[in-house]
N, C-alpha and C. Protein backbone atom coordinates (compact mmCIF):
# COMPACT_ATOMS: atom_id res chain seq x y z
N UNK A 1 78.62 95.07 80.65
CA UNK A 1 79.60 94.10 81.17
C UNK A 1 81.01 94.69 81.09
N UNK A 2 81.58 94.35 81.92
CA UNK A 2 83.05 94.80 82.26
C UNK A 2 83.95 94.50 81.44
N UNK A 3 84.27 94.30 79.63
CA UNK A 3 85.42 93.73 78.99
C UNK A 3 86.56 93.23 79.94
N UNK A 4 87.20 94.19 81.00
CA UNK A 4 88.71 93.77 80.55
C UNK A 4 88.64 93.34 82.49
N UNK A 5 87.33 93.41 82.88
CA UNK A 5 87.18 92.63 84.18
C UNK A 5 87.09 90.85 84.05
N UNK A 6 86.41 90.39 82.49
CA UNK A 6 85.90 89.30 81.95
C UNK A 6 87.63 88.74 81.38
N UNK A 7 87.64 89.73 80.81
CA UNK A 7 89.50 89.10 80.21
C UNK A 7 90.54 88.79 81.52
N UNK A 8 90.35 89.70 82.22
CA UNK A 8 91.48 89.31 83.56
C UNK A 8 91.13 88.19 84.25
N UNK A 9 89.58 87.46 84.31
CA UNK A 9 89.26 86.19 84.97
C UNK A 9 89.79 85.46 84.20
N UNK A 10 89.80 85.32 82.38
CA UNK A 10 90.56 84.31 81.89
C UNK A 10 91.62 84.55 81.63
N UNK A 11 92.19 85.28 82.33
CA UNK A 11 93.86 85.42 82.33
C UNK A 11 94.11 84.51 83.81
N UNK A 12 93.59 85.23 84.44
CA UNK A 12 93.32 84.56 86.09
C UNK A 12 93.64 83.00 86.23
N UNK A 13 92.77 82.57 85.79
CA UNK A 13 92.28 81.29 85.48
C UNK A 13 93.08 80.33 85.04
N UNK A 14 93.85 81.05 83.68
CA UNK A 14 94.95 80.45 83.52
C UNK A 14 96.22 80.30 83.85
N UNK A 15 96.75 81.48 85.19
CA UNK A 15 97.57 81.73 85.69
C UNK A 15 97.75 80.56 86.61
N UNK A 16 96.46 80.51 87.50
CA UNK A 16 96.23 79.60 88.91
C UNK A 16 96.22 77.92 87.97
N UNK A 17 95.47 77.57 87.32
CA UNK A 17 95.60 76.34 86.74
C UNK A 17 97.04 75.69 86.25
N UNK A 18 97.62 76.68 85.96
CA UNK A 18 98.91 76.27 85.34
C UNK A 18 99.36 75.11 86.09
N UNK A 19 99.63 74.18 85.55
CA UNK A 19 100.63 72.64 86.50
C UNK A 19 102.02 73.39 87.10
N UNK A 20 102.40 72.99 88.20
CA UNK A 20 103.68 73.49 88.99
C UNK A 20 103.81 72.80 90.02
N UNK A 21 104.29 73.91 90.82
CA UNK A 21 104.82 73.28 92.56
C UNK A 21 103.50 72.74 93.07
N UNK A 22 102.68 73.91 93.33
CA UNK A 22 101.12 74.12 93.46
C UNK A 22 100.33 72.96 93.38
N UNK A 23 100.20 72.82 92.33
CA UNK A 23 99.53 71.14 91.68
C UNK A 23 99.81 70.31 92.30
N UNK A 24 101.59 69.92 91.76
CA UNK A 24 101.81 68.82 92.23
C UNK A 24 102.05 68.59 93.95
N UNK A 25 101.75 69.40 94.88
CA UNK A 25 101.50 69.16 96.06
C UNK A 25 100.20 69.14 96.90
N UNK A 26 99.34 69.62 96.21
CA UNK A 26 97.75 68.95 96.19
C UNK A 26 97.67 67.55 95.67
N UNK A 27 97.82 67.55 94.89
CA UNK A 27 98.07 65.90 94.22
C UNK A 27 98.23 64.99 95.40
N UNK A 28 99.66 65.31 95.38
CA UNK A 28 100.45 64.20 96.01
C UNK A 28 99.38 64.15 97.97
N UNK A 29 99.33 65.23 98.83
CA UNK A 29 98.31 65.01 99.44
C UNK A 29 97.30 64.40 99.20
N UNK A 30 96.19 65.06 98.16
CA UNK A 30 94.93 64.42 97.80
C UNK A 30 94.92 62.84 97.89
N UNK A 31 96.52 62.01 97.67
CA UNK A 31 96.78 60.96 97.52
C UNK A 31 96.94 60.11 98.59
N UNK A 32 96.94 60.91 99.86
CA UNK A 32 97.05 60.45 101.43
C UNK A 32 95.31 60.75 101.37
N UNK A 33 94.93 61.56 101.59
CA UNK A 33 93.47 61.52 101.87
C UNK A 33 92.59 62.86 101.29
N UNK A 34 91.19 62.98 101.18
CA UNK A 34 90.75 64.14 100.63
C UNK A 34 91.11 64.87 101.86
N UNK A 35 91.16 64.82 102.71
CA UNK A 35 90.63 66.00 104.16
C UNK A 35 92.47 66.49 103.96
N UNK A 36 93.55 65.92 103.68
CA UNK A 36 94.30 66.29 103.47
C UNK A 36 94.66 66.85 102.18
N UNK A 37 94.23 66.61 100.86
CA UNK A 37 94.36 67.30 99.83
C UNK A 37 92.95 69.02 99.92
N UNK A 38 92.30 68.50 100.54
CA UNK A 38 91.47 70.04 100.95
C UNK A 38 92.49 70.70 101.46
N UNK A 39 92.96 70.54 102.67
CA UNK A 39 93.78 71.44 103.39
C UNK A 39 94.92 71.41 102.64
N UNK A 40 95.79 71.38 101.94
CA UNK A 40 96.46 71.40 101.51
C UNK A 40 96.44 72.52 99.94
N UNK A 41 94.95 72.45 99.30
CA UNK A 41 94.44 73.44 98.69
C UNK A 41 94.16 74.73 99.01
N UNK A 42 93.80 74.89 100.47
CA UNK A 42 93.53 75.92 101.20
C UNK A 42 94.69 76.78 101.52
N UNK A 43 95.94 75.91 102.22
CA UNK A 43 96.88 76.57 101.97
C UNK A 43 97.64 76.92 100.86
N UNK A 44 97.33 76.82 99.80
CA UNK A 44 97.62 77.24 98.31
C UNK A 44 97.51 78.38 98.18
N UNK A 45 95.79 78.33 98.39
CA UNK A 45 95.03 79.84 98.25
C UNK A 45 95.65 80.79 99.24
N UNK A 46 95.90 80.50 100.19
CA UNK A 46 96.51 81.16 101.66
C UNK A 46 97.59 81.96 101.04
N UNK A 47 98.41 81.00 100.37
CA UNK A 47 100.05 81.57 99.79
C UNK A 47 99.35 82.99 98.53
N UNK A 48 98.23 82.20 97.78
CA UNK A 48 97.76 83.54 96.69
C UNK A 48 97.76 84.65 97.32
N UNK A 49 97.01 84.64 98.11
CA UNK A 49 96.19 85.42 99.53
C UNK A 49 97.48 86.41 99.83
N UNK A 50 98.74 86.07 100.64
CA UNK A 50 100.01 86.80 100.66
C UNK A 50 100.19 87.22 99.55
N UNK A 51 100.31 86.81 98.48
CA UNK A 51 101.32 87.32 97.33
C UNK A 51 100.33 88.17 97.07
N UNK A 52 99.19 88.41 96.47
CA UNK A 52 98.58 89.69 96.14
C UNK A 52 98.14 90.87 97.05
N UNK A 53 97.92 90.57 98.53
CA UNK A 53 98.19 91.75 98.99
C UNK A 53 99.87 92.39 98.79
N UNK A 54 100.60 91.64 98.65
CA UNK A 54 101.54 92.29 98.53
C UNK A 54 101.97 93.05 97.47
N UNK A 55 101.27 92.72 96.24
CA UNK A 55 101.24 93.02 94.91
C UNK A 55 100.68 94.74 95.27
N UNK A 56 99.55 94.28 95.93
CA UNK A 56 98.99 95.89 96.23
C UNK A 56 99.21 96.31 96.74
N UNK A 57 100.32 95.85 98.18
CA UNK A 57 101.02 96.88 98.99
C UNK A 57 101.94 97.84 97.88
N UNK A 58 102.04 97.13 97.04
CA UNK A 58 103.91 97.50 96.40
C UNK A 58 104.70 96.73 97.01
N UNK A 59 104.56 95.91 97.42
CA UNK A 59 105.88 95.28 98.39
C UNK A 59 107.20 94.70 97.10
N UNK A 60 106.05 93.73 96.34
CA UNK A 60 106.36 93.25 95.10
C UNK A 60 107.42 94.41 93.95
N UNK A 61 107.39 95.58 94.09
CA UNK A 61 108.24 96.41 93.43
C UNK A 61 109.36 96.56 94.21
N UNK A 62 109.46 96.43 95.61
CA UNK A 62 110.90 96.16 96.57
C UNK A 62 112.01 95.36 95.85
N UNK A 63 110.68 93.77 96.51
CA UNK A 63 111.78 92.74 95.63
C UNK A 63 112.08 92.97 94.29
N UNK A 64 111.13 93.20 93.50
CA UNK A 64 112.44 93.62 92.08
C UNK A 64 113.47 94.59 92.06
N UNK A 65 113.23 95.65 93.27
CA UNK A 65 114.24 96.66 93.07
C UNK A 65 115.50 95.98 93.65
N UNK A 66 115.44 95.44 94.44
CA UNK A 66 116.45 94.35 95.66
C UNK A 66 116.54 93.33 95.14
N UNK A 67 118.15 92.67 94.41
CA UNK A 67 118.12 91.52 93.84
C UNK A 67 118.29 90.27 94.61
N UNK A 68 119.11 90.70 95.54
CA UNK A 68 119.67 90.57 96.79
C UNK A 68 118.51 89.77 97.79
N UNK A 69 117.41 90.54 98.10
CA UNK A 69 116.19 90.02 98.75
C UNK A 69 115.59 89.22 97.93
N UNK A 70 115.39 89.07 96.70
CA UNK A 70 114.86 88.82 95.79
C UNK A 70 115.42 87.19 95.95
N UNK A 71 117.09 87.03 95.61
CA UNK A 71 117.40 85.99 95.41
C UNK A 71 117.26 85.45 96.89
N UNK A 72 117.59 85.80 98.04
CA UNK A 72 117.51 84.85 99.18
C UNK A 72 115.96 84.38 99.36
N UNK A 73 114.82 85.19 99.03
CA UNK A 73 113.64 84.27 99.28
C UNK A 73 113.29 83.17 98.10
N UNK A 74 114.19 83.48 97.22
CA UNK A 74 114.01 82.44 95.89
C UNK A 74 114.94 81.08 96.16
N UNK A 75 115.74 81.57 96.75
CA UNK A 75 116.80 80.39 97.44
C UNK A 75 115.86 79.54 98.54
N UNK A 76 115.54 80.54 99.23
CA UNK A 76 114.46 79.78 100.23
C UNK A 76 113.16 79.06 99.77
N UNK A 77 112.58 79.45 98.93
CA UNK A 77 111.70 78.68 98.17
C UNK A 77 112.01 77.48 97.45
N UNK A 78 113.27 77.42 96.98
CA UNK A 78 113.94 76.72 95.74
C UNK A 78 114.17 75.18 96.87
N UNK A 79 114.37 75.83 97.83
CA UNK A 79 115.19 75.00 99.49
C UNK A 79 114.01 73.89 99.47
N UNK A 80 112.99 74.74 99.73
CA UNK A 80 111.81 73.90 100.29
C UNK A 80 111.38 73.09 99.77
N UNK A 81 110.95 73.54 98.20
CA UNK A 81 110.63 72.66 97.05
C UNK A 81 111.35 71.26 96.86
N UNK A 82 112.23 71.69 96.93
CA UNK A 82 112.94 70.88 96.55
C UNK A 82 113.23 69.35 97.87
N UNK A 83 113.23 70.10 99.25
CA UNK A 83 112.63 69.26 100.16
C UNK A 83 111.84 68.50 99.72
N UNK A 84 110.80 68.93 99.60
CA UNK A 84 109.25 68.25 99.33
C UNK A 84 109.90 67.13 97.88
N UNK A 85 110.50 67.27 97.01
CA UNK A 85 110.78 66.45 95.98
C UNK A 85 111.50 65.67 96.44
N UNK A 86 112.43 65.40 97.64
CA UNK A 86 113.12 64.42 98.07
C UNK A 86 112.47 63.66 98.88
N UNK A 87 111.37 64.22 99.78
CA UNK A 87 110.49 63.27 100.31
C UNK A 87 109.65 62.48 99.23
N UNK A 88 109.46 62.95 98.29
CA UNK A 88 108.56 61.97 97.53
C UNK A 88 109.03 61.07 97.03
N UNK A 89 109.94 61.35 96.86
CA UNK A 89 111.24 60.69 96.00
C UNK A 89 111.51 59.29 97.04
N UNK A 90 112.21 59.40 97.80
CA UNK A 90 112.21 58.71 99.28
C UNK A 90 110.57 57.86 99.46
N UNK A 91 109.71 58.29 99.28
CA UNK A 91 108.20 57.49 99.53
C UNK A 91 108.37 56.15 98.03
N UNK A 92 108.52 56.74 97.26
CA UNK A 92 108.50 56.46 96.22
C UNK A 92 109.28 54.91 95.97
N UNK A 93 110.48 55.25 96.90
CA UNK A 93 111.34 54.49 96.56
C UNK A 93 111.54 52.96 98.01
N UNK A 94 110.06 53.11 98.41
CA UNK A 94 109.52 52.14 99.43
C UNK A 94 109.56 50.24 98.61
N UNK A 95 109.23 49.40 99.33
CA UNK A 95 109.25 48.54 98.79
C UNK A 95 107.88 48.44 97.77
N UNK A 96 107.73 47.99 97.53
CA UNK A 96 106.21 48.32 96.39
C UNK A 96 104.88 47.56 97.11
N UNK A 97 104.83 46.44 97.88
CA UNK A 97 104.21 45.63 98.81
C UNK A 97 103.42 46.66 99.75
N UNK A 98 104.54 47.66 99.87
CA UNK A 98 104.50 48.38 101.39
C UNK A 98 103.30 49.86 100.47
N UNK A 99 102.67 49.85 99.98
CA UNK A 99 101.36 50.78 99.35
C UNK A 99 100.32 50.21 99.26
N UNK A 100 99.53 50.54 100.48
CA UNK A 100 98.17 50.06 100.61
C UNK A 100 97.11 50.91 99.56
N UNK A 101 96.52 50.70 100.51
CA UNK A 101 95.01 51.53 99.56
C UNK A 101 95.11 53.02 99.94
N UNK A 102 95.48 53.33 101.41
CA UNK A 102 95.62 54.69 101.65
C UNK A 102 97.65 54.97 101.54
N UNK A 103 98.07 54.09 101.71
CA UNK A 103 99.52 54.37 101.76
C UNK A 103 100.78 54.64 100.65
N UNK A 104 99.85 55.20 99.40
CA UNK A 104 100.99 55.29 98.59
C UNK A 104 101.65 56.46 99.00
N UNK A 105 101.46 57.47 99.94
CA UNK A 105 102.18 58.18 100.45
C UNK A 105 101.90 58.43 101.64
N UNK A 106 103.05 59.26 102.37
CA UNK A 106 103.84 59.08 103.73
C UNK A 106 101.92 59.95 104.38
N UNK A 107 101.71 58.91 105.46
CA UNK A 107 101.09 59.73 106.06
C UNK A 107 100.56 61.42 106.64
N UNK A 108 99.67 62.17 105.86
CA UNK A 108 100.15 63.40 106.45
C UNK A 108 98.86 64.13 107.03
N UNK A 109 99.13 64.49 108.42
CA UNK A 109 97.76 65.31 109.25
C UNK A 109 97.48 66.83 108.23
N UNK A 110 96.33 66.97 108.38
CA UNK A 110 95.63 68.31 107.76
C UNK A 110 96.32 69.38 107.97
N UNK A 111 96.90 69.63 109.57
CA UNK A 111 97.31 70.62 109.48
C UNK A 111 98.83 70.95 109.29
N UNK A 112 99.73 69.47 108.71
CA UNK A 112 100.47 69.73 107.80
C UNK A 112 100.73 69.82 106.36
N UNK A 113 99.77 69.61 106.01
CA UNK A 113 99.21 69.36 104.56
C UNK A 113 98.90 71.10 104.08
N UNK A 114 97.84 71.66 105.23
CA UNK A 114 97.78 73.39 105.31
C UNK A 114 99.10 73.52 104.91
N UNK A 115 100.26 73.90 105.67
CA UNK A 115 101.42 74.11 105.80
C UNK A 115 102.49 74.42 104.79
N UNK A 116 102.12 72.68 104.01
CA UNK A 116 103.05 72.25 102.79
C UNK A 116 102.73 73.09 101.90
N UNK A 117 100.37 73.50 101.64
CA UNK A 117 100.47 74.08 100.73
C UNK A 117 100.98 75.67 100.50
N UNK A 118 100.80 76.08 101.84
CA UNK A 118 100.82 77.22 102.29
C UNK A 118 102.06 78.01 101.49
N UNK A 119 102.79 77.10 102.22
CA UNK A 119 104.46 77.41 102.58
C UNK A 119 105.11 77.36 100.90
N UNK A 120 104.30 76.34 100.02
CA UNK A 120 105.01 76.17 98.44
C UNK A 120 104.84 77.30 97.69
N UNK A 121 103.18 77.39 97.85
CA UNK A 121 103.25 78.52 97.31
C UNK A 121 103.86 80.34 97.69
N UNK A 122 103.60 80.35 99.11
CA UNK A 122 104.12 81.55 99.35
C UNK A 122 105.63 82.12 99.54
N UNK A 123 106.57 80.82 99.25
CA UNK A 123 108.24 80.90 99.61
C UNK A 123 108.16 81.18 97.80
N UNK A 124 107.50 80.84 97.00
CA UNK A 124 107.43 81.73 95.65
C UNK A 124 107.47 83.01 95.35
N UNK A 125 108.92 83.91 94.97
CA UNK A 125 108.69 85.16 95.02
C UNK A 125 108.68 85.46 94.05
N UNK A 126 108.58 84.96 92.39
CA UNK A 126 108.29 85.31 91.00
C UNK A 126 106.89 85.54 90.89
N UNK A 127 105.88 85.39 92.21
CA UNK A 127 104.58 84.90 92.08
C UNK A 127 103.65 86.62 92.34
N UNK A 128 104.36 87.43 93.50
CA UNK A 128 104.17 88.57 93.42
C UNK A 128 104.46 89.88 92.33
N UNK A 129 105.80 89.61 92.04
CA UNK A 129 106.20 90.34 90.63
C UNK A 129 105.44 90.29 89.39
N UNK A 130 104.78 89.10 89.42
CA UNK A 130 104.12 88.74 88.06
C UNK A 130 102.80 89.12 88.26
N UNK A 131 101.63 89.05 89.34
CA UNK A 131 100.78 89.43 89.58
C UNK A 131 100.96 91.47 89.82
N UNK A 132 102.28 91.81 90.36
CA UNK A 132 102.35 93.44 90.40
C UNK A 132 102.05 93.47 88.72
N UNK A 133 102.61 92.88 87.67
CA UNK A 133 102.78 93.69 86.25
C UNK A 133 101.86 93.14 85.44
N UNK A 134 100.95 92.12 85.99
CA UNK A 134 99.81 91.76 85.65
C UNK A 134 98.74 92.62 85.88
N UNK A 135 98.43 92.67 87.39
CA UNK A 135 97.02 93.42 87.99
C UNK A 135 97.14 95.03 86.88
N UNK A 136 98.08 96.03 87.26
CA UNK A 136 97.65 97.50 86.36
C UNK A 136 97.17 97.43 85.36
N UNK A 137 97.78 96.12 84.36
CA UNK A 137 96.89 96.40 83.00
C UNK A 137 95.37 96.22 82.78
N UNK A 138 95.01 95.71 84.08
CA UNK A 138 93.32 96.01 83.90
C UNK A 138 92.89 96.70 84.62
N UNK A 139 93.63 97.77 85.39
CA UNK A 139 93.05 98.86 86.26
C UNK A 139 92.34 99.95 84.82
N UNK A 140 91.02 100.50 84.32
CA UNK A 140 90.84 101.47 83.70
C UNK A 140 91.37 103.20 83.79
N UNK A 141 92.08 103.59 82.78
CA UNK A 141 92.75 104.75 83.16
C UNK A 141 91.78 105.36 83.79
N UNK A 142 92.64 106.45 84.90
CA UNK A 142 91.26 107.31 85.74
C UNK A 142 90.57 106.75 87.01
N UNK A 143 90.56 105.30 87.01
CA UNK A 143 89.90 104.87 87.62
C UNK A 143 90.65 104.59 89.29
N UNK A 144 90.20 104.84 90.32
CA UNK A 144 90.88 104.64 91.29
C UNK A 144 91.41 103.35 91.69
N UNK A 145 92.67 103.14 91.50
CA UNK A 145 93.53 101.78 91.12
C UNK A 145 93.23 100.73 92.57
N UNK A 146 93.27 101.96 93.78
CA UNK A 146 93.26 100.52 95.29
C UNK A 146 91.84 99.58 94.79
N UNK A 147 90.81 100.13 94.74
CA UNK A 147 89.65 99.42 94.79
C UNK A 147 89.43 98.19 93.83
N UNK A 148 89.90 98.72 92.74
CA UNK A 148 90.29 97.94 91.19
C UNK A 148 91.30 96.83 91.83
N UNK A 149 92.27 97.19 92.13
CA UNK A 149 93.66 95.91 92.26
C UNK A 149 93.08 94.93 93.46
N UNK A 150 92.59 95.50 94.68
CA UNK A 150 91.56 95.15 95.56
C UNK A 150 90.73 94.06 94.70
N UNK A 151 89.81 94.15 93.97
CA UNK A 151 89.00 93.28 93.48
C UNK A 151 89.95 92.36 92.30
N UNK A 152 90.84 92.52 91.86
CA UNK A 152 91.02 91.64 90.93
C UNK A 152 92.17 91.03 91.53
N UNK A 153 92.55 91.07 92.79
CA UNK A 153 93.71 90.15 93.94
C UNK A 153 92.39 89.05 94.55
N UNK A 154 91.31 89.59 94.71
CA UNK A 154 90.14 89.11 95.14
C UNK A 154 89.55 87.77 94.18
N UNK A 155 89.33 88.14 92.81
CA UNK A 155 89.35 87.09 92.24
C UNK A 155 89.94 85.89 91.95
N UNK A 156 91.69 86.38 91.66
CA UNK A 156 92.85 85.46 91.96
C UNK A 156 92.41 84.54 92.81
N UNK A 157 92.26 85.17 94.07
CA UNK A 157 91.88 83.94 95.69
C UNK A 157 91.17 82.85 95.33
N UNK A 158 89.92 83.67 95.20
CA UNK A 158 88.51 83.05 94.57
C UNK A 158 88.89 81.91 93.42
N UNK A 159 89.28 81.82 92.90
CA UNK A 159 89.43 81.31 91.64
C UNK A 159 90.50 80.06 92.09
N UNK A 160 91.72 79.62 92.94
CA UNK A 160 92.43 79.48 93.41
C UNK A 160 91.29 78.34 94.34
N UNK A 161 90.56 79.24 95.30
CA UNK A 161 89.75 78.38 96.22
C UNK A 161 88.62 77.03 95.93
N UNK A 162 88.63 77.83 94.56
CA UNK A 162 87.84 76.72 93.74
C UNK A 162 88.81 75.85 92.83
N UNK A 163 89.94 76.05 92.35
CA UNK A 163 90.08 75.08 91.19
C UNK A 163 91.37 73.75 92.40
N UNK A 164 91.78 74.46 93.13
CA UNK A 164 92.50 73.07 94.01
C UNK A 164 91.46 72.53 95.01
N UNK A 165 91.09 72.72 95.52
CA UNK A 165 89.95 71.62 96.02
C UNK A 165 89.13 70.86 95.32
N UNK A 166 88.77 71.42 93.40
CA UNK A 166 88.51 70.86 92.59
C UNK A 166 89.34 69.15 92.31
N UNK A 167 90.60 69.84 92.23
CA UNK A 167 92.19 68.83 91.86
C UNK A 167 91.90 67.61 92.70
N UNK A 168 91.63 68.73 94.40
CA UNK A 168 92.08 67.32 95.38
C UNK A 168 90.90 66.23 95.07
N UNK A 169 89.78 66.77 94.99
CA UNK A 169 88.31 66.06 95.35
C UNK A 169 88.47 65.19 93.68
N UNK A 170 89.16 65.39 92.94
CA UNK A 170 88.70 65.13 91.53
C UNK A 170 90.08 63.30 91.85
N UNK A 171 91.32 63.87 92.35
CA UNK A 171 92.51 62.85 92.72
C UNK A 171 91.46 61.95 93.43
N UNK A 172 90.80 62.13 94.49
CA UNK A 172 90.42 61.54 95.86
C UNK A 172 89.09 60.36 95.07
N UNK A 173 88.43 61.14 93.99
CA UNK A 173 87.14 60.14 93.34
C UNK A 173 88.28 59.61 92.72
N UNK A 174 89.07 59.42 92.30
CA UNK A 174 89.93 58.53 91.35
C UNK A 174 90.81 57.75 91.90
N UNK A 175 90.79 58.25 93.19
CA UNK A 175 91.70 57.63 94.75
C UNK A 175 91.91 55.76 94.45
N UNK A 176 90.79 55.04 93.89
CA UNK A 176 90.73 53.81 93.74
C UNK A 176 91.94 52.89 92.89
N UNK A 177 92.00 54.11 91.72
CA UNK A 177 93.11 53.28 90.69
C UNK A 177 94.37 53.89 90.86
N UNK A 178 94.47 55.64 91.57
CA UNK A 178 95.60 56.34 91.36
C UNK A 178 96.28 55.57 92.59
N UNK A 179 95.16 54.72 93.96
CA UNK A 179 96.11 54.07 94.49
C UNK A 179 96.79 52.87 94.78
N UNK A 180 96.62 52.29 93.50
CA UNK A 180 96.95 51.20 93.17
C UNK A 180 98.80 51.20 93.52
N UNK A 181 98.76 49.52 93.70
CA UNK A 181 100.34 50.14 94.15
C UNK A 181 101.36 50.91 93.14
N UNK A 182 101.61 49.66 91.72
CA UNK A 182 102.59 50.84 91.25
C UNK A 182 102.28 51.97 90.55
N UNK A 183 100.28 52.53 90.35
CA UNK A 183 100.36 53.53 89.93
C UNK A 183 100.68 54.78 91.00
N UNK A 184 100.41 54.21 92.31
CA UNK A 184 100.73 55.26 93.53
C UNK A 184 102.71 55.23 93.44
N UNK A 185 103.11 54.55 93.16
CA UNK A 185 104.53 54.72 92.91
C UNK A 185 104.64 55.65 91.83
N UNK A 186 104.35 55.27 91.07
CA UNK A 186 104.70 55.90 89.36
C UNK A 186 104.40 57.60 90.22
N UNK A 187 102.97 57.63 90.65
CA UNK A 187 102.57 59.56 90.74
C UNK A 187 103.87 59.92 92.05
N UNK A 188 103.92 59.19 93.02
CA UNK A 188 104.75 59.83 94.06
C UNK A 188 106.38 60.37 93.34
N UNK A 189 107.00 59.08 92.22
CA UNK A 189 108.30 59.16 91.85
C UNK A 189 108.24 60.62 90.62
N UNK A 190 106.89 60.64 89.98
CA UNK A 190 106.71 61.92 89.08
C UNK A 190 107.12 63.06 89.86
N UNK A 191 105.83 62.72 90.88
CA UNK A 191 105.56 64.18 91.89
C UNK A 191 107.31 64.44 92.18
N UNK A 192 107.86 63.81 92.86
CA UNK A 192 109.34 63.93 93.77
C UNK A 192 110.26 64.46 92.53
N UNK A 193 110.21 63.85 91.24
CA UNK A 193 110.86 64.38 89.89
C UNK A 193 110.53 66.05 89.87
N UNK A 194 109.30 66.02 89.80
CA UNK A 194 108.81 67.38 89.16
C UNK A 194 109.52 68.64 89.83
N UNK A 195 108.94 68.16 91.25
CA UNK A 195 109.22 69.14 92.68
C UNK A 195 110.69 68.97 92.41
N UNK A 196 111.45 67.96 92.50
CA UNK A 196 113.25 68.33 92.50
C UNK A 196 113.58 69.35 91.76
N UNK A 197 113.15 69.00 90.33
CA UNK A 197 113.58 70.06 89.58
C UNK A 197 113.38 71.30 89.48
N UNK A 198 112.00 71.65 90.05
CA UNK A 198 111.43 73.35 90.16
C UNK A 198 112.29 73.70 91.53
N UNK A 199 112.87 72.84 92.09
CA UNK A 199 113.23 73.17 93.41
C UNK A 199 114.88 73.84 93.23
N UNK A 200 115.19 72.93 92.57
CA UNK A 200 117.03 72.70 91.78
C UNK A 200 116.89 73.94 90.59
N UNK A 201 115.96 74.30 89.82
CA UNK A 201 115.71 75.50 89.11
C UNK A 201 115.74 76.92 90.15
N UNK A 202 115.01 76.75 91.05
CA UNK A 202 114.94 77.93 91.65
C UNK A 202 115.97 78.67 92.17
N UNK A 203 116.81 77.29 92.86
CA UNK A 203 118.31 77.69 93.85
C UNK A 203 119.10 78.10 92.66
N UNK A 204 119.32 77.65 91.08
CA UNK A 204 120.16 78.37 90.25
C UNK A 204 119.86 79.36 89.63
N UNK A 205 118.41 79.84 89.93
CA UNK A 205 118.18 81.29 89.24
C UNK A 205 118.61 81.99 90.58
N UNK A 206 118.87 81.54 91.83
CA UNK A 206 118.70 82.67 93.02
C UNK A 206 120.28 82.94 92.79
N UNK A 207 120.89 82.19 92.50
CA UNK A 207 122.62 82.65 92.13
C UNK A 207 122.76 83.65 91.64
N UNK A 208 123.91 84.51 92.15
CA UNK A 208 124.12 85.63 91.77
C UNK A 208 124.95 85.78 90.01
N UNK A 209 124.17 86.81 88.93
CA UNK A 209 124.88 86.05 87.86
C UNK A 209 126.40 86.82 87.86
């Protein structure tokens, strides 16, 4: 058995699980409908999907060399996020009457839901840097690194493809009480909290110090 192939899945694992942008925009979909919290997972994985080929292009050693590039796609990420936290915010702040059974949040088609997840995760540019200085330490010395970084960008995906469609499908069986009216308030006004702030964090790390 592969030791440090077995250690990088539970490094993996815990990387992609982590609560964030990520999460909380599966969530908040899953909360309009499953077919929209699926797609919305998919484009998650989509955004992984970019960031680790890029990890293995090297692209990811650019942006750290370039602070400059670095901070404008972090600005741009920080932008978006933070979008998304004002819409929730805004849903949130509906009359309370007005949250049906499917309506504690703003209506959203699949293939903007793709989009949202797509777009959260991949306007993330701390997400490639960390996977570049992650992946080498389990390449084996000697060992030819493309094929190695190749398979363990591969797992990332994998792992990713399974645990948010997990989230959405797990929100969607619970769909009954999470959409109750003011608990569908309470998650939309969290969600819109959470997202502001990772959003409002991002635009002040992209500042030049």
């Amino acid at each position: 058995m592969d030791a440090q192939l077995v250690a990088f899945t539970g490094v993996a694992a815990g990387m992609v699980a982590m609560p964030g942008a990520d999460f909380a925009v599966v969530v908040r979909n899953a909360l309009a409908s499953r077919r929209a919290g699926i797609a919305c997972a998919i484009g998650v994985a989509g955004g992984l999907l970019v960031h680790t080929a890029l990890a293995v292009a090297g692209v990811a050693a650019v942006l750290a060399a370039v602070p400059t590039l670095l901070r404008a796609l972090q600005a741009a990420g920080g932008a978006y996020v933070l979008y998304l936290g004002c819409r929730a915010l805004r849903s949130a702040a509906r009359p309370l009457e007005s949250f049906g059974a499917r309506d504690g949040v703003e209506h959203v088609m699949a293939g903007g839901s793709l989009r949202q997840g797509f777009l959260t995760n991949a306007l993330n540019p701390k997400a490639p840097i960390t996977f570049l200085s992650v992946l080498p330490q389990f390449v084996p010395a000697g060992s030819p690194a493309m094929p190695r970084t190749l398979l363990l960008a591969s797992i990332i995906v994998a792992l990713a493809l399974v645990w948010f469609p997990v989230v959405a499908l797990l929100v969607d069986r619970l769909g009954r009480w999470l959409r109750r009216p003011r608990t569908a308030r309470a998650i939309e006004g969290g969600t819109g909290v959470a997202l502001g702030v990772l959003g409002v964090v991002l635009l002040i790390e992209a500042l030049p110090a």
